[in-house]
C-alpha atoms as a PDB file:
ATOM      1  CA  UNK A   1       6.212 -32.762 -12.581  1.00  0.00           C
ATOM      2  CA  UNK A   2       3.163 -33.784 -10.421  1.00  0.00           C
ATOM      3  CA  UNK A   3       2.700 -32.274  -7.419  1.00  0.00           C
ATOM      4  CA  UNK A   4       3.488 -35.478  -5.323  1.00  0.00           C
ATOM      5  CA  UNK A   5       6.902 -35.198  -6.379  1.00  0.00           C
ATOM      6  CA  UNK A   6       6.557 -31.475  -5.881  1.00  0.00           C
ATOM      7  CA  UNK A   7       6.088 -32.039  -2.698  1.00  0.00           C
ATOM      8  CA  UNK A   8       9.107 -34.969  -1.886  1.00  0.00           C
ATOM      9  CA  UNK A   9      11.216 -32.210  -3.594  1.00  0.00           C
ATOM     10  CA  UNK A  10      10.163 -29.651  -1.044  1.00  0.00           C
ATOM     11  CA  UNK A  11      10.563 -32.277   1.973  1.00  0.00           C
ATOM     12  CA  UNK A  12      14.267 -32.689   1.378  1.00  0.00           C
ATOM     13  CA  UNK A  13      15.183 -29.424   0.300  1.00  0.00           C
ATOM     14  CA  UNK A  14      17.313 -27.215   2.956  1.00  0.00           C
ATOM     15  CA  UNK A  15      15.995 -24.228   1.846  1.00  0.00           C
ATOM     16  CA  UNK A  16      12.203 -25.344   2.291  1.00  0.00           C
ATOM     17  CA  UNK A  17      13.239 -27.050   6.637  1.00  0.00           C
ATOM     18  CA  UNK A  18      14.663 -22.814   7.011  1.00  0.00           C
ATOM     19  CA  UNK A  19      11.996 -20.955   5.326  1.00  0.00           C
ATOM     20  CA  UNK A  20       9.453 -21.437   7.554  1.00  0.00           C
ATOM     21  CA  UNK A  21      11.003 -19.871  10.284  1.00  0.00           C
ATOM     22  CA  UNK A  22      12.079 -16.279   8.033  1.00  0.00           C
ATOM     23  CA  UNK A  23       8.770 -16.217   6.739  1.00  0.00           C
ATOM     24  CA  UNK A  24       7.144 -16.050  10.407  1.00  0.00           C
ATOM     25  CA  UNK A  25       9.095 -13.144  11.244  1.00  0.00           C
ATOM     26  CA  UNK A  26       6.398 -10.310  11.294  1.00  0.00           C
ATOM     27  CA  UNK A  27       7.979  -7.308   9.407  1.00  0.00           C
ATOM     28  CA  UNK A  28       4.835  -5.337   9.505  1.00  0.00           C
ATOM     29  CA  UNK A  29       4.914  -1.981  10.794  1.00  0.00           C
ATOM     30  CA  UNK A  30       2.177  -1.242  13.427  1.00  0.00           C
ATOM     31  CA  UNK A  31       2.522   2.439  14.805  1.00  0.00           C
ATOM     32  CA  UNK A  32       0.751   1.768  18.441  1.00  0.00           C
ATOM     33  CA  UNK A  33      -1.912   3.258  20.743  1.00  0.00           C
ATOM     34  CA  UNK A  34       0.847   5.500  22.557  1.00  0.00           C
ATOM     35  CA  UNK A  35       4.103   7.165  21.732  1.00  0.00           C
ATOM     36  CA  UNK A  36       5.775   4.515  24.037  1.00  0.00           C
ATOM     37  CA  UNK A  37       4.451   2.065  22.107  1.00  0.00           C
ATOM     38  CA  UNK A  38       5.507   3.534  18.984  1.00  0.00           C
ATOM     39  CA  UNK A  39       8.952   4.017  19.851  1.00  0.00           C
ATOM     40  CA  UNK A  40       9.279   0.253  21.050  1.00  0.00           C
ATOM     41  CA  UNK A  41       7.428  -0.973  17.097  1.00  0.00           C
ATOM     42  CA  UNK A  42       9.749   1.211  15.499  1.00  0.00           C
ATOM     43  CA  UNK A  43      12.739   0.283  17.567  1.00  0.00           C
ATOM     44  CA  UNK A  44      11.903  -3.838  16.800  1.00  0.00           C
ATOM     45  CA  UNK A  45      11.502  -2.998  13.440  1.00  0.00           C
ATOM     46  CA  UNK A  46      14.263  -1.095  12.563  1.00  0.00           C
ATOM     47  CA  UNK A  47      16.556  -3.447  14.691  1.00  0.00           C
ATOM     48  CA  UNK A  48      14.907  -6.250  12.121  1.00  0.00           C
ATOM     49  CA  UNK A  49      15.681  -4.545   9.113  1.00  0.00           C
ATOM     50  CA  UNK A  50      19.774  -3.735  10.152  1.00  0.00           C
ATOM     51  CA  UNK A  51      20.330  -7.207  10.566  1.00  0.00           C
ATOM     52  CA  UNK A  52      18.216  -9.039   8.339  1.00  0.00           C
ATOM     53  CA  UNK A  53      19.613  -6.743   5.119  1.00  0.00           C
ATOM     54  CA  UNK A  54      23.062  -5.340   7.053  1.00  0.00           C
ATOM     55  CA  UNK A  55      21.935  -1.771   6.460  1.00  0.00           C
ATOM     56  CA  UNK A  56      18.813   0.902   7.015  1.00  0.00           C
ATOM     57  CA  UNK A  57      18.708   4.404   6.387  1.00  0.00           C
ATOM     58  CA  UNK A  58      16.935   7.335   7.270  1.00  0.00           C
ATOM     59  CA  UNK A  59      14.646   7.257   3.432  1.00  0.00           C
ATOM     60  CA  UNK A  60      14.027   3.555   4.179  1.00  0.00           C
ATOM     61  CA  UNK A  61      12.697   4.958   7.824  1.00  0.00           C
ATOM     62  CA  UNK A  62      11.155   7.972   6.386  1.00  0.00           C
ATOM     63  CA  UNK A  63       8.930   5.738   3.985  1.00  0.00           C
ATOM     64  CA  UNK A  64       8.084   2.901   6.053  1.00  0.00           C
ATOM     65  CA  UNK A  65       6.911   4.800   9.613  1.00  0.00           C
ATOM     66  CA  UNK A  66       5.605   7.732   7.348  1.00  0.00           C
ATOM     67  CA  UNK A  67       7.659  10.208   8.962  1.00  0.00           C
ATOM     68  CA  UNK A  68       9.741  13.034   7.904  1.00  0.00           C
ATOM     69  CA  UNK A  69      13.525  12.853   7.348  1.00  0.00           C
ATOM     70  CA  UNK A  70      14.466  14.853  10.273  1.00  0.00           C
ATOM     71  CA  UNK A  71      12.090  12.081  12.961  1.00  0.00           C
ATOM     72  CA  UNK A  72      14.276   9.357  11.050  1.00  0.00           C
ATOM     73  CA  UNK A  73      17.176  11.026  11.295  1.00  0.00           C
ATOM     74  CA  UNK A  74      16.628  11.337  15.202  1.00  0.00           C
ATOM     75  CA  UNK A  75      15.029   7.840  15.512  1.00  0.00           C
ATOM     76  CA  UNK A  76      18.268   6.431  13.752  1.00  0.00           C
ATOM     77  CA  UNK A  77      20.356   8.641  15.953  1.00  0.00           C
ATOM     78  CA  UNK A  78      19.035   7.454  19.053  1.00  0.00           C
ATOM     79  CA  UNK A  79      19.204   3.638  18.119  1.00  0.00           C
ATOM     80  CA  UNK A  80      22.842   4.607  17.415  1.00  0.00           C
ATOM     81  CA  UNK A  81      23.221   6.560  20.620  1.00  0.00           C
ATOM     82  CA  UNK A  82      21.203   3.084  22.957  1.00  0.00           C
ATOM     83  CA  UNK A  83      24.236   0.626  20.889  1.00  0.00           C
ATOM     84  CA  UNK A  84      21.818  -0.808  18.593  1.00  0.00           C
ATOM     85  CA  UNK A  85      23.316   0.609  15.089  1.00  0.00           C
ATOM     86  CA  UNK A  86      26.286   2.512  14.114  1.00  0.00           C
ATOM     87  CA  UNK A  87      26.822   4.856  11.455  1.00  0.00           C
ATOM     88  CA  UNK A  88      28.790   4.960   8.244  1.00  0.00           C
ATOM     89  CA  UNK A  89      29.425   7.374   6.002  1.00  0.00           C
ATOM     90  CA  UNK A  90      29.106   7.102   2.298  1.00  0.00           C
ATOM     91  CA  UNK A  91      28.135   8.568  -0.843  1.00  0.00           C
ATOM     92  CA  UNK A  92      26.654   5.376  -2.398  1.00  0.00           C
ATOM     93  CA  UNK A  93      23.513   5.875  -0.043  1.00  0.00           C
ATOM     94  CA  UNK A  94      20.923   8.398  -1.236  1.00  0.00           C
ATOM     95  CA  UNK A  95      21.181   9.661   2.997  1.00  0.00           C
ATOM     96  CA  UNK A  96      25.086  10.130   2.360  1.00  0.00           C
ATOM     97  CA  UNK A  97      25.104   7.524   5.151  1.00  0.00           C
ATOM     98  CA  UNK A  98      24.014   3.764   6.309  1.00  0.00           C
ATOM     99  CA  UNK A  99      23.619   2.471   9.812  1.00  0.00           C
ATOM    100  CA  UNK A 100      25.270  -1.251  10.174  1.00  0.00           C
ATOM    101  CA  UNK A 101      23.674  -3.409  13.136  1.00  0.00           C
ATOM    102  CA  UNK A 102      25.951  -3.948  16.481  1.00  0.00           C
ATOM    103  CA  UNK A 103      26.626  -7.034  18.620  1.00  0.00           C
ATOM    104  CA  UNK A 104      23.363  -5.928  20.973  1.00  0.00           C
ATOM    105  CA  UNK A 105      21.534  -5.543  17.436  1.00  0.00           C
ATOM    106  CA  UNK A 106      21.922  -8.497  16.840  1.00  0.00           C
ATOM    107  CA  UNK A 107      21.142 -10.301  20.268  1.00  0.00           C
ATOM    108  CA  UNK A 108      18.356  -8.205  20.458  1.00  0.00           C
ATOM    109  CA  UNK A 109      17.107  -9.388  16.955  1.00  0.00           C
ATOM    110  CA  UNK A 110      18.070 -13.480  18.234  1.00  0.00           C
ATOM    111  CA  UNK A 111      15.253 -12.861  21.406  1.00  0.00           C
ATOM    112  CA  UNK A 112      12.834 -11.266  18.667  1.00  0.00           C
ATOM    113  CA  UNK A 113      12.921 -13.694  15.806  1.00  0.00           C
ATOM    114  CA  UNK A 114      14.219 -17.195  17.672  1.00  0.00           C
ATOM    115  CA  UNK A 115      16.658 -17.543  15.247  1.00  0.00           C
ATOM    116  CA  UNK A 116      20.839 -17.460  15.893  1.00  0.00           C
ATOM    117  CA  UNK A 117      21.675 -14.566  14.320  1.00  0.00           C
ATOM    118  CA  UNK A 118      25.205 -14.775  13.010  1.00  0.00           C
ATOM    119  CA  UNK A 119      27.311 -11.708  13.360  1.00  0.00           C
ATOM    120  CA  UNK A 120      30.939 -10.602  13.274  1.00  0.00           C
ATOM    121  CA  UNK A 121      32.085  -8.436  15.770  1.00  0.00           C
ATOM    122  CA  UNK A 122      35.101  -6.425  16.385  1.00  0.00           C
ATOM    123  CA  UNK A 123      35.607  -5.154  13.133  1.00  0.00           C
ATOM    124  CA  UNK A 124      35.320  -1.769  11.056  1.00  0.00           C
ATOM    125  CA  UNK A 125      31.622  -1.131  10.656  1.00  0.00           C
ATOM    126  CA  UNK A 126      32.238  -0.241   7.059  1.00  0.00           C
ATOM    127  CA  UNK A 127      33.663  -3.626   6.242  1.00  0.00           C
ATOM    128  CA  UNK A 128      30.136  -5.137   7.307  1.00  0.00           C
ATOM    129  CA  UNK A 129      28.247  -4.415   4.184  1.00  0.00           C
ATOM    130  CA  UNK A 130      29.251  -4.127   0.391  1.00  0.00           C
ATOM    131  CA  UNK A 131      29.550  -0.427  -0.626  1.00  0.00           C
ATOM    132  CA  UNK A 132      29.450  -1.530  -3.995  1.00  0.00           C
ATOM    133  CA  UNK A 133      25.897  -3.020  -3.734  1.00  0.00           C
ATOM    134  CA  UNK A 134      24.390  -0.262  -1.192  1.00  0.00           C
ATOM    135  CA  UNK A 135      21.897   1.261  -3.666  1.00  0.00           C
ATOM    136  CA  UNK A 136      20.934  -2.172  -5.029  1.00  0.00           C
ATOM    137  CA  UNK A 137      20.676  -3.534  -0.896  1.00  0.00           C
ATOM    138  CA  UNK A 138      18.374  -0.313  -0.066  1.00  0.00           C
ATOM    139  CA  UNK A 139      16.271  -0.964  -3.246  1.00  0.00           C
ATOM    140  CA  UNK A 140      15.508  -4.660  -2.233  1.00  0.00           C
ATOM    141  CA  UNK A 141      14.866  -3.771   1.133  1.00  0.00           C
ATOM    142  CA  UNK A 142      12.008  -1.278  -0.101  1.00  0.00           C
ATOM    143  CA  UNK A 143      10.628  -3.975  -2.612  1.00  0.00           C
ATOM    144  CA  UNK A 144      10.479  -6.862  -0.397  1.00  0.00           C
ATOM    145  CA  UNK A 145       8.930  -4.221   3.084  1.00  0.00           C
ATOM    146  CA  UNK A 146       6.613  -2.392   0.195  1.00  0.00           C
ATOM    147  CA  UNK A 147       4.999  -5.740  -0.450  1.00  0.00           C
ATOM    148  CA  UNK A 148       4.201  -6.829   3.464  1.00  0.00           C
ATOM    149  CA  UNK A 149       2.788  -3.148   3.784  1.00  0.00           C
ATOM    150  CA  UNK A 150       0.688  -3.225   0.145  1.00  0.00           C
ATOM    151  CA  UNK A 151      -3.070  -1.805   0.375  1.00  0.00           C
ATOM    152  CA  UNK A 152      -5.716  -0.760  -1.659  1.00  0.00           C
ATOM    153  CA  UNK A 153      -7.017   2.399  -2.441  1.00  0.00           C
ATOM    154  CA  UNK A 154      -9.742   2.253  -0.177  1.00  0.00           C
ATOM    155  CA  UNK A 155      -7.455   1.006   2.657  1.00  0.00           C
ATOM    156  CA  UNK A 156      -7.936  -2.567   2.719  1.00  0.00           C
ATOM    157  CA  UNK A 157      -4.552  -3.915   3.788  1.00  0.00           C
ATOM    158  CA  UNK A 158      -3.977  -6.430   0.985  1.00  0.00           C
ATOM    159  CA  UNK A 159      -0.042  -7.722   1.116  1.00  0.00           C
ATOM    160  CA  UNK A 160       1.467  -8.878  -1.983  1.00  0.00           C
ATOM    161  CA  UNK A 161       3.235 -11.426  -0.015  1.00  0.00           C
ATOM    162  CA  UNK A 162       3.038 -12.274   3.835  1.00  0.00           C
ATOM    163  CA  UNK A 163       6.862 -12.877   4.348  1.00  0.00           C
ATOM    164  CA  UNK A 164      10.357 -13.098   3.565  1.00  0.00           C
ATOM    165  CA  UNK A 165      14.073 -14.412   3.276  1.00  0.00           C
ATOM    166  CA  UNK A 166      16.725 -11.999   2.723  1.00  0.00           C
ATOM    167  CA  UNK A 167      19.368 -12.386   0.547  1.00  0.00           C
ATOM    168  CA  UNK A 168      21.960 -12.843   3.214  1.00  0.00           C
ATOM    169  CA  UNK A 169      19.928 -15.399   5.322  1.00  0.00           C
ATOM    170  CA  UNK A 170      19.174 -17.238   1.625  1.00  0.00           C
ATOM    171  CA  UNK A 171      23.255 -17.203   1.236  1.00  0.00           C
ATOM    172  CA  UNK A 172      23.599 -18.291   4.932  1.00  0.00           C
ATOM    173  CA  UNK A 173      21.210 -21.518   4.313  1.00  0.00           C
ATOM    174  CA  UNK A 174      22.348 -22.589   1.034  1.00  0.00           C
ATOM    175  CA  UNK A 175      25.377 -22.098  -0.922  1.00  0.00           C
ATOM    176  CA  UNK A 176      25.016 -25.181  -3.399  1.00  0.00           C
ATOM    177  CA  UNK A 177      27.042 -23.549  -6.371  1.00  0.00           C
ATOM    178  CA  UNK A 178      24.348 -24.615  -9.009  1.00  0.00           C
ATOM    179  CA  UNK A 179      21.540 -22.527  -7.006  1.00  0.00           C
ATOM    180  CA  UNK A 180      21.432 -18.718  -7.990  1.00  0.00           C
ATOM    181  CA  UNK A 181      21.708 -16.609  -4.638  1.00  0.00           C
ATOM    182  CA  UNK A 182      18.765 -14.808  -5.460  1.00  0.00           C
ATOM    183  CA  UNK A 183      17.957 -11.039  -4.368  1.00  0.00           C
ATOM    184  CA  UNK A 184      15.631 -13.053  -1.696  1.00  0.00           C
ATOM    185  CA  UNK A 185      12.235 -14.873  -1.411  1.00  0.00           C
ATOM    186  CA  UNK A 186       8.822 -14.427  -0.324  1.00  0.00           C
ATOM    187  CA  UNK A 187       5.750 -16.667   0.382  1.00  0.00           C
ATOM    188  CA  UNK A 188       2.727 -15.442  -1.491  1.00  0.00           C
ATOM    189  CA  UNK A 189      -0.769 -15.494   0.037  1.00  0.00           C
ATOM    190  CA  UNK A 190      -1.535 -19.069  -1.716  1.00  0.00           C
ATOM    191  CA  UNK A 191       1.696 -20.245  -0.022  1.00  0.00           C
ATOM    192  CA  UNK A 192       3.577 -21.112  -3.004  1.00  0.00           C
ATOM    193  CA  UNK A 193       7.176 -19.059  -3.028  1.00  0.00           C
ATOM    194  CA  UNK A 194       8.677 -16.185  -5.400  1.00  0.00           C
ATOM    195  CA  UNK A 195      12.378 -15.567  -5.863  1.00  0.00           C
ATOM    196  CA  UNK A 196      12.650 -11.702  -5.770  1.00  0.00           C
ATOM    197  CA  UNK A 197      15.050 -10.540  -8.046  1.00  0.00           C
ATOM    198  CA  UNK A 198      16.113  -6.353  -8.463  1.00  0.00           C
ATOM    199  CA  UNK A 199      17.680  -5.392 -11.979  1.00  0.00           C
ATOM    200  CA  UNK A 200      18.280  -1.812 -11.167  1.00  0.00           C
ATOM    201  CA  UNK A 201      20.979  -2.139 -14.536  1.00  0.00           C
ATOM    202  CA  UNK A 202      21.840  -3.149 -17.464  1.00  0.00           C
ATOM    203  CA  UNK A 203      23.052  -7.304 -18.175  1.00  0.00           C
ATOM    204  CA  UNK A 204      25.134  -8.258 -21.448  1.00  0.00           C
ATOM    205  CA  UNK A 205      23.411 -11.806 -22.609  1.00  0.00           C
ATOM    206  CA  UNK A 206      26.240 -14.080 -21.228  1.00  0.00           C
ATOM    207  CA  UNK A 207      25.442 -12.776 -17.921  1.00  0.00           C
ATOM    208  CA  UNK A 208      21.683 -13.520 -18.992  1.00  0.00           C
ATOM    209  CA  UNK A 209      22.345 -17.055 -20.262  1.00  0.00           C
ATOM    210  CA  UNK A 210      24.425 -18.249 -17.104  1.00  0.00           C
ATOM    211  CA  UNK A 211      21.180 -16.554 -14.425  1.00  0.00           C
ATOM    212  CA  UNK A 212      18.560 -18.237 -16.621  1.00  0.00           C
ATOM    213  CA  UNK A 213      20.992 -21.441 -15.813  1.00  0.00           C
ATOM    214  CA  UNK A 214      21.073 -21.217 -12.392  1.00  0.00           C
ATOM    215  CA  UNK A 215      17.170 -19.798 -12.242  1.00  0.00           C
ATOM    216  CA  UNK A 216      16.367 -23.316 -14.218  1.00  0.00           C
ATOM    217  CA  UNK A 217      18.188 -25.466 -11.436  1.00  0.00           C
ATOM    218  CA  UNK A 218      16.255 -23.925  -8.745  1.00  0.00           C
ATOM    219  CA  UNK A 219      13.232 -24.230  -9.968  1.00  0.00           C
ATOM    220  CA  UNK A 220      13.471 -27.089 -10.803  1.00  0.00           C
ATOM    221  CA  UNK A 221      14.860 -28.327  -7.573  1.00  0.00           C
ATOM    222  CA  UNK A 222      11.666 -26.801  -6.363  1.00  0.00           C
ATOM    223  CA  UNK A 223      13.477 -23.654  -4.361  1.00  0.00           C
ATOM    224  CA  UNK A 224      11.010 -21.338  -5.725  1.00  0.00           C
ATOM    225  CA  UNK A 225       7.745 -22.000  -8.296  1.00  0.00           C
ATOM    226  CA  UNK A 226       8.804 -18.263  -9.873  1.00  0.00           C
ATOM    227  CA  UNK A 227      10.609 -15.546 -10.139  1.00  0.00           C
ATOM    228  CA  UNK A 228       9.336 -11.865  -9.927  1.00  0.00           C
ATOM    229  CA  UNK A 229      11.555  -8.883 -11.019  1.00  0.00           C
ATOM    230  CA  UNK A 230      11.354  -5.610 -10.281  1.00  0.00           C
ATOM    231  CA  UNK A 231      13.074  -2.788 -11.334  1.00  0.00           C
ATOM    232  CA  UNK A 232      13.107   0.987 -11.776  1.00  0.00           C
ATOM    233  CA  UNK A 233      12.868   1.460 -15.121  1.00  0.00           C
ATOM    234  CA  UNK A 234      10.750  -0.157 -17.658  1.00  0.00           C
ATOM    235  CA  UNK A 235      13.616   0.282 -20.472  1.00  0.00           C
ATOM    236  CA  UNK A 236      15.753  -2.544 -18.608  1.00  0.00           C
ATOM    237  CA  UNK A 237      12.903  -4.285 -18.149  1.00  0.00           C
ATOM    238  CA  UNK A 238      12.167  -4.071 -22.010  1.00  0.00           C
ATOM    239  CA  UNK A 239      16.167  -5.048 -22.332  1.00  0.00           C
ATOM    240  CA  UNK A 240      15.794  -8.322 -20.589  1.00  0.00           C
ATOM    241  CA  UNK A 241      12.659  -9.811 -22.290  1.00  0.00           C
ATOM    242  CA  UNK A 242      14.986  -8.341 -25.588  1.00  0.00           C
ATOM    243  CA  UNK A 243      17.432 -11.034 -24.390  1.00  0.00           C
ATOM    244  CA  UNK A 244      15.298 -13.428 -22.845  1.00  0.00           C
ATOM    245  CA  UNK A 245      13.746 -14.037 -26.066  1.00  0.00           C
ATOM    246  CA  UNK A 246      16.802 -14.528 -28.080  1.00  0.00           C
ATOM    247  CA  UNK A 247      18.059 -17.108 -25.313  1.00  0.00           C
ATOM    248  CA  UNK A 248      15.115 -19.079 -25.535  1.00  0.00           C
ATOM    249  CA  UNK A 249      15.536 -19.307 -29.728  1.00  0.00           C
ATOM    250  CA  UNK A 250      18.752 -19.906 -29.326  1.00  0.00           C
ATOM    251  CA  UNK A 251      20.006 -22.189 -26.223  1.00  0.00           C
ATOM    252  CA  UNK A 252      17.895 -25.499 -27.796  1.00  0.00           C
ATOM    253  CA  UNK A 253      20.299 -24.906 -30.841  1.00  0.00           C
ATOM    254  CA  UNK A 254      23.497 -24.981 -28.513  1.00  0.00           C
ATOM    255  CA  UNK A 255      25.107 -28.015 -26.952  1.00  0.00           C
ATOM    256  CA  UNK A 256      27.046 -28.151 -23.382  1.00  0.00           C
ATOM    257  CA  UNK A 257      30.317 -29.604 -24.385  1.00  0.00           C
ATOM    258  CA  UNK A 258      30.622 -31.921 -21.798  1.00  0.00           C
ATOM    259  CA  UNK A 259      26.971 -33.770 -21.351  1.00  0.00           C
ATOM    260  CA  UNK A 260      26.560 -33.162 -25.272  1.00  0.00           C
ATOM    261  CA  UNK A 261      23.013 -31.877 -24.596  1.00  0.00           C
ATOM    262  CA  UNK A 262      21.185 -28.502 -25.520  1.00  0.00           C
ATOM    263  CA  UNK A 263      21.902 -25.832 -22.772  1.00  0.00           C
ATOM    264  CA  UNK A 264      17.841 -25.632 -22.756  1.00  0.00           C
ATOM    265  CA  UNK A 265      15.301 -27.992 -23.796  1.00  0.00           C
ATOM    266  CA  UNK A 266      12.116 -26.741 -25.364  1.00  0.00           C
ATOM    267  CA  UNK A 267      10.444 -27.643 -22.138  1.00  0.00           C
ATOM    268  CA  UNK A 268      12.678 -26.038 -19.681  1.00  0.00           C
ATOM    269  CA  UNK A 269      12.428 -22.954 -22.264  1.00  0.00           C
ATOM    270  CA  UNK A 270       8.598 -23.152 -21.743  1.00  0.00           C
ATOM    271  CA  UNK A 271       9.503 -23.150 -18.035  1.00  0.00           C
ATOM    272  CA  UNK A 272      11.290 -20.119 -17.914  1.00  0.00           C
ATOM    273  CA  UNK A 273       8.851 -18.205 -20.028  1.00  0.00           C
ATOM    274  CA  UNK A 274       6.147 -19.455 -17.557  1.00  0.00           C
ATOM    275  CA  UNK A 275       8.223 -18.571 -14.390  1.00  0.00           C
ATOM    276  CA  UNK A 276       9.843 -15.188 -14.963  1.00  0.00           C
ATOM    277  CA  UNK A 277       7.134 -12.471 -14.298  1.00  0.00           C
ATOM    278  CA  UNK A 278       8.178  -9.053 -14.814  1.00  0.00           C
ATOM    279  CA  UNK A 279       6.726  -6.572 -11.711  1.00  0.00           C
ATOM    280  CA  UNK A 280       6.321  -2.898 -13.039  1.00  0.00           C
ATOM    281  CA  UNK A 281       3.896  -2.287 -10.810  1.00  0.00           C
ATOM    282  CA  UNK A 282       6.666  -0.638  -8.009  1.00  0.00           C
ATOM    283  CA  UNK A 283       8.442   1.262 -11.191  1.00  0.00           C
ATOM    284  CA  UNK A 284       7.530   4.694 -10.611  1.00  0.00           C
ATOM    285  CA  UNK A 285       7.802   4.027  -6.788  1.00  0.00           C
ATOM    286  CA  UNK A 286      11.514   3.079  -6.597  1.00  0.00           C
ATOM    287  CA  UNK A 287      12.480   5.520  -9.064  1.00  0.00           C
ATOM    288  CA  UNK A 288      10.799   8.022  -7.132  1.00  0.00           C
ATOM    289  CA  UNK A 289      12.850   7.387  -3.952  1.00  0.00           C
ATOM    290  CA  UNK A 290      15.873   6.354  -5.002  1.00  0.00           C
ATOM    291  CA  UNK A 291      16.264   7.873  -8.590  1.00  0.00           C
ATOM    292  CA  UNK A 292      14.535  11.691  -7.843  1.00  0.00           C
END
């Protein structure tokens, strides 16, 4: 593909008119000259986080405004207590609890980012966010703040990515059927754009064929130039190249039974191989917090 026709992609993809506007929301955490204005950054920011992934805790606070449990405990407490959040208890967070955004949450988060923030009131704050997918939510959520607030060891702030969509906001956007709703998306310093994708377990190779599928369609359709995955532990990452590699022998040999063509030509193989970068660089990090 040249990158003329890279580009007339782009132009009349949905996805590429909406991202500019997620990845100019500034999700960087500045603590402030004063305790006022440290309480209003963390306020903003935590406000951002409830509504953009449906949940924060107290470890995601703890981590990002380097403070202990008990401050993010209390900071939580009092957004709770001013009607921003409220609080749900459950065993599938690390905290033993989650705190969903509320109606002024999410008015509050409309004035901050200029964007209509969809949101359904009226209803049992529990039934607002998956409790199946909490610990795989909370994990994203660390990945995709951990790379606006990356530095280097001499304290050069050096982000691995400058902004972000969420995976609801991606769903919200675009529900085509043949584009994978990806764990979310970033725009890297050269401005091209990463899928972000969290494998916190183990896939059986079906489900691996039908992602690499839907990851082909996309990138091809120019949603994303590649896909970075993270995960916790390096023997699932070890797993999926295991797979990966067998797909990409074996899908050229296969035929879809209604076009009559291989599932995978050797260029779209190529592609995939090219595309799908493996991240272990946050490994020890996310295990760390959410496996200890």
């Amino acid at each position: 593909m040249t990158q003329q026709q890279s580009k007339s992609l782009e132009a009349n993809n949905q996805l590429h008119i909406h991202y500019p506007r997620y990845f100019g929301i500034n999700m960087r955490y500045f603590e402030g000259v004063n305790n006022h204005q440290k309480g209003v950054n963390r306020t903003k920011l935590s406000v951002l986080i409830a509504i953009r992934f449906s949940i924060v805790t107290p470890s995601i606070v703890r981590w990002l405004y380097g403070i202990t449990h008990r401050l993010a405990l209390e900071h939580l407490n009092r957004l709770e207590k001013g009607g921003f959040l409220r609080v749900v208890k459950t065993h599938r967070s690390l905290d033993g609890r989650v705190y969903v955004p509320t109606y002024s949450a999410a008015k509050f988060a409309e004035e901050l980012m200029g964007i209509d923030v969809y949101f359904r009131g009226n209803i049992n704050p529990a039934l607002q966010f998956n409790q199946n997918n909490v610990m795989h939510n909370l994990i994203n959520a660390f990945v995709m703040l951990r790379g606006i607030h990356n530095y280097h060891s001499d304290g050069t702030y050096a982000p691995m990515w400058n902004g972000f969509i969420t995976e609801p906001e991606f769903k919200r956007i675009n529900n085509l059927s043949d584009t994978r709703t990806v764990d979310g998306a970033v725009r890297l310093p050269d401005d091209s754009i990463a899928a972000i994708e969290v494998e916190h377990s183990f896939k059986n190779k079906s489900a691996r064929q039908a992602i690499l599928l839907k990851y082909l369609s996309s990138l091809k359709k120019g949603d994303y130039n590649k896909v970075f995955l993270f995960s916790q532990s390096q023997q699932i990452f070890d797993d999926i190249k295991r797979l990966h590699t067998q797909l990409f022998e074996e899908m050229p040999l296969r035929f879809d039974k209604k076009t009559r063509t291989p599932l995978l030509s050797e260029s779209d193989a190529e592609l995939l191989r090219t595309s799908i970068i493996y991240r272990t660089k946050l490994c020890e990090e996310i295990n760390e917090m959410f496996y200890r």
